[in-house]
Protein backbone atom coordinates (compact mmCIF):
# COMPACT_ATOMS: atom_id res chain seq x y z
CA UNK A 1 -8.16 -7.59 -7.54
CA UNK A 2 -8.26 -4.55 -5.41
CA UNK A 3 -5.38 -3.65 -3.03
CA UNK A 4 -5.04 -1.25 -0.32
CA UNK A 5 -1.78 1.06 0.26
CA UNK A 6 -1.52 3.27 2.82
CA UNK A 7 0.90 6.27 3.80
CA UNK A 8 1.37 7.84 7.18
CA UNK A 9 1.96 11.85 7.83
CA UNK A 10 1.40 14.18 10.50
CA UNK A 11 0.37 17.70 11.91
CA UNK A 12 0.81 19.76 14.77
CA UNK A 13 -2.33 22.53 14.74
CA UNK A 14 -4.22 23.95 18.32
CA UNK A 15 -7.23 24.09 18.68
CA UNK A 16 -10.78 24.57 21.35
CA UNK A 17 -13.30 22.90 21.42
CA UNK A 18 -16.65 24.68 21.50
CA UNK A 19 -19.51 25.86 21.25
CA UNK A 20 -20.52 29.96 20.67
CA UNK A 21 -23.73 29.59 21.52
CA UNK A 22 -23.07 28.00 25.10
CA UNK A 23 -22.29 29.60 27.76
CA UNK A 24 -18.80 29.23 29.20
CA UNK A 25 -19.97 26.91 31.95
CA UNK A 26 -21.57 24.67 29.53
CA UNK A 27 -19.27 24.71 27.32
CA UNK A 28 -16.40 23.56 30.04
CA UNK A 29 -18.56 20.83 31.52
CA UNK A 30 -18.98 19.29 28.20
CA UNK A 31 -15.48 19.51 26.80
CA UNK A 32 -13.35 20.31 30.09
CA UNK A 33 -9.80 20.89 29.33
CA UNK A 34 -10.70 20.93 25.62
CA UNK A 35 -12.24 24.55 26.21
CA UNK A 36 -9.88 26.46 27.27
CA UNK A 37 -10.00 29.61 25.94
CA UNK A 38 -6.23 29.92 25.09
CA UNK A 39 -6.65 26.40 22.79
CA UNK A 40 -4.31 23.80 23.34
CA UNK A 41 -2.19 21.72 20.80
CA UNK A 42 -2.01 18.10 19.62
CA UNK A 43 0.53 16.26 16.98
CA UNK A 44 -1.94 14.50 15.11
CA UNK A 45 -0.56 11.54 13.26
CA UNK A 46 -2.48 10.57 9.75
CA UNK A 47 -2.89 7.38 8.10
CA UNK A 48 -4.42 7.70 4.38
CA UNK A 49 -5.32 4.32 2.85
CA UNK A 50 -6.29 3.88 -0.67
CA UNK A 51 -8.02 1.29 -1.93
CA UNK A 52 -8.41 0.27 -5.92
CA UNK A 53 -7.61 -1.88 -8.86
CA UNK A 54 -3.78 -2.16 -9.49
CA UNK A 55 -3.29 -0.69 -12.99
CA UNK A 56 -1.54 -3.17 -15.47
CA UNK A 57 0.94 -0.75 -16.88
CA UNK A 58 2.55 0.58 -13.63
CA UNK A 59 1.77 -1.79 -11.02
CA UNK A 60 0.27 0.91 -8.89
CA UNK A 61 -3.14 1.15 -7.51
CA UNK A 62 -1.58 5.15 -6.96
CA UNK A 63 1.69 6.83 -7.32
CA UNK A 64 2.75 7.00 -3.87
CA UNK A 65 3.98 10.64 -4.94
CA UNK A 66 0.99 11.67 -6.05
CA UNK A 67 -0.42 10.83 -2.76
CA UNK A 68 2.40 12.35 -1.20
CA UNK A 69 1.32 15.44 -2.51
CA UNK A 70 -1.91 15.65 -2.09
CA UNK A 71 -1.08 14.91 1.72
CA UNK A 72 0.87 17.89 1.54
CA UNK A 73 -1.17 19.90 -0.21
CA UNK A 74 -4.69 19.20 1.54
CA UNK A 75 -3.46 18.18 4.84
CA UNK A 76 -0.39 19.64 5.62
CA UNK A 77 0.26 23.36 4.09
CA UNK A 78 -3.48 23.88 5.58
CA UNK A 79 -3.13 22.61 9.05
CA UNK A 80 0.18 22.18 9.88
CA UNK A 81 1.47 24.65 12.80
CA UNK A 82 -1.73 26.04 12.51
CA UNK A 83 -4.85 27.48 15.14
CA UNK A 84 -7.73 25.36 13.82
CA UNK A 85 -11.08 27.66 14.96
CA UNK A 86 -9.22 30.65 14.07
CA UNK A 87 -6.88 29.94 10.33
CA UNK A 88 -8.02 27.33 8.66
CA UNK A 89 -11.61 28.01 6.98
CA UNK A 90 -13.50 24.57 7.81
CA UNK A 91 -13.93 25.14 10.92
CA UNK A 92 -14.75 28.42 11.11
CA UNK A 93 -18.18 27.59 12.15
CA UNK A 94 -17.24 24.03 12.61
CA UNK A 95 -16.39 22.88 15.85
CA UNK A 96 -12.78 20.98 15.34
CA UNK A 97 -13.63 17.18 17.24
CA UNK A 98 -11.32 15.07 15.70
CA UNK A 99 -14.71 13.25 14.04
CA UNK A 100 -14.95 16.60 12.02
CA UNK A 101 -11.00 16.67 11.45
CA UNK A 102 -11.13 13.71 9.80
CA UNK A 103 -14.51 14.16 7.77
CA UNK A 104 -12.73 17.66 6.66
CA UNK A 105 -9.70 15.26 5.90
CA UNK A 106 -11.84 13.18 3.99
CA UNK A 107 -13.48 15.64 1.38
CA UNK A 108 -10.08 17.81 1.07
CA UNK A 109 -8.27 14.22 -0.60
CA UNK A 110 -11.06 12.31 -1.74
CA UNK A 111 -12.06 15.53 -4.55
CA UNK A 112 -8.36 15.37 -5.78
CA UNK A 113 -8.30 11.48 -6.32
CA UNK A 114 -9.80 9.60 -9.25
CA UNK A 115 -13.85 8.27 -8.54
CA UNK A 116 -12.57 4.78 -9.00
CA UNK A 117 -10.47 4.56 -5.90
CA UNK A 118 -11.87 4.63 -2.13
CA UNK A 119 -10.63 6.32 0.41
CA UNK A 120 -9.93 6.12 4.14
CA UNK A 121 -8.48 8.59 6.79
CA UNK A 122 -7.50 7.34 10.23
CA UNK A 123 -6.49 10.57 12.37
CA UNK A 124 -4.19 9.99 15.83
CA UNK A 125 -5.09 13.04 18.06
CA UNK A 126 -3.19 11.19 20.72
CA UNK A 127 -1.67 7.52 20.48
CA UNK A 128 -4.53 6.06 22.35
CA UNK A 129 -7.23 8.56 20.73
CA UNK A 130 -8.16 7.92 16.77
CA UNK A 131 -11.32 8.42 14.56
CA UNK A 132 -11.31 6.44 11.03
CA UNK A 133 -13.69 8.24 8.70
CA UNK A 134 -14.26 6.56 4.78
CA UNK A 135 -17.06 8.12 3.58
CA UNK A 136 -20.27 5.67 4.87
């Protein structure tokens, strides 16, 4: 029987959306507000859903700690309060769209959890704005 849990977090990082090798004008027709040069901030709010067998002994399908910490570790101390293009490596030469956010997201948590469980990322860049990203 597999069983999904879930546990929310969130960010607050700044970033701009685009491109180096287009020109300003190009760049601020195709992302608008998104490029401005200064960057601009969001509080992203996270939703990380495991999915697996629920072990025997514990009960767990994860240790909602151990999540908790990975969260922190992978999501949190790296983007939290943070300029996206400019301190975090990812996107250094990776333009931060909340579709590469949460594919970033995604690789960060899924190489510190076991093979046998499957993971999903939802990422809120606003409450009406969110990408879901599991790996297909």
């Amino acid at each position: 029987m597999k069983v999904t849990v879930s546990r929310k977090a969130h960010f607050n990082a700044a970033h701009r959306l685009y491109r180096k090798d287009w020109s300003f004008e190009k760049n601020d027709e195709i992302f608008g507000k998104c490029n401005n040069p200064n960057f601009h901030g969001h509080n992203y709010e996270l939703i990380v859903s495991v999915t697996g067998e629920i072990d025997k002994q514990t009960g767990y399908v994860i240790d909602m700690k151990i999540l908790k910490d990975i969260i922190k570790s992978e999501v949190e101390d790296a983007f939290d309060h943070k300029n996206l293009n400019v301190e975090v490596p990812e996107f250094k030469e990776l333009n931060p769209t909340a579709e590469n956010i949460v594919v970033v997201i995604y690789n960060k948590m899924k190489a510190k959890l076991s093979n046998n469980l499957a993971l999903e990322i939802t990422l809120y860049e606003t409450p009406r704005n969110f990408v879901t990203y599991s790996g297909n």
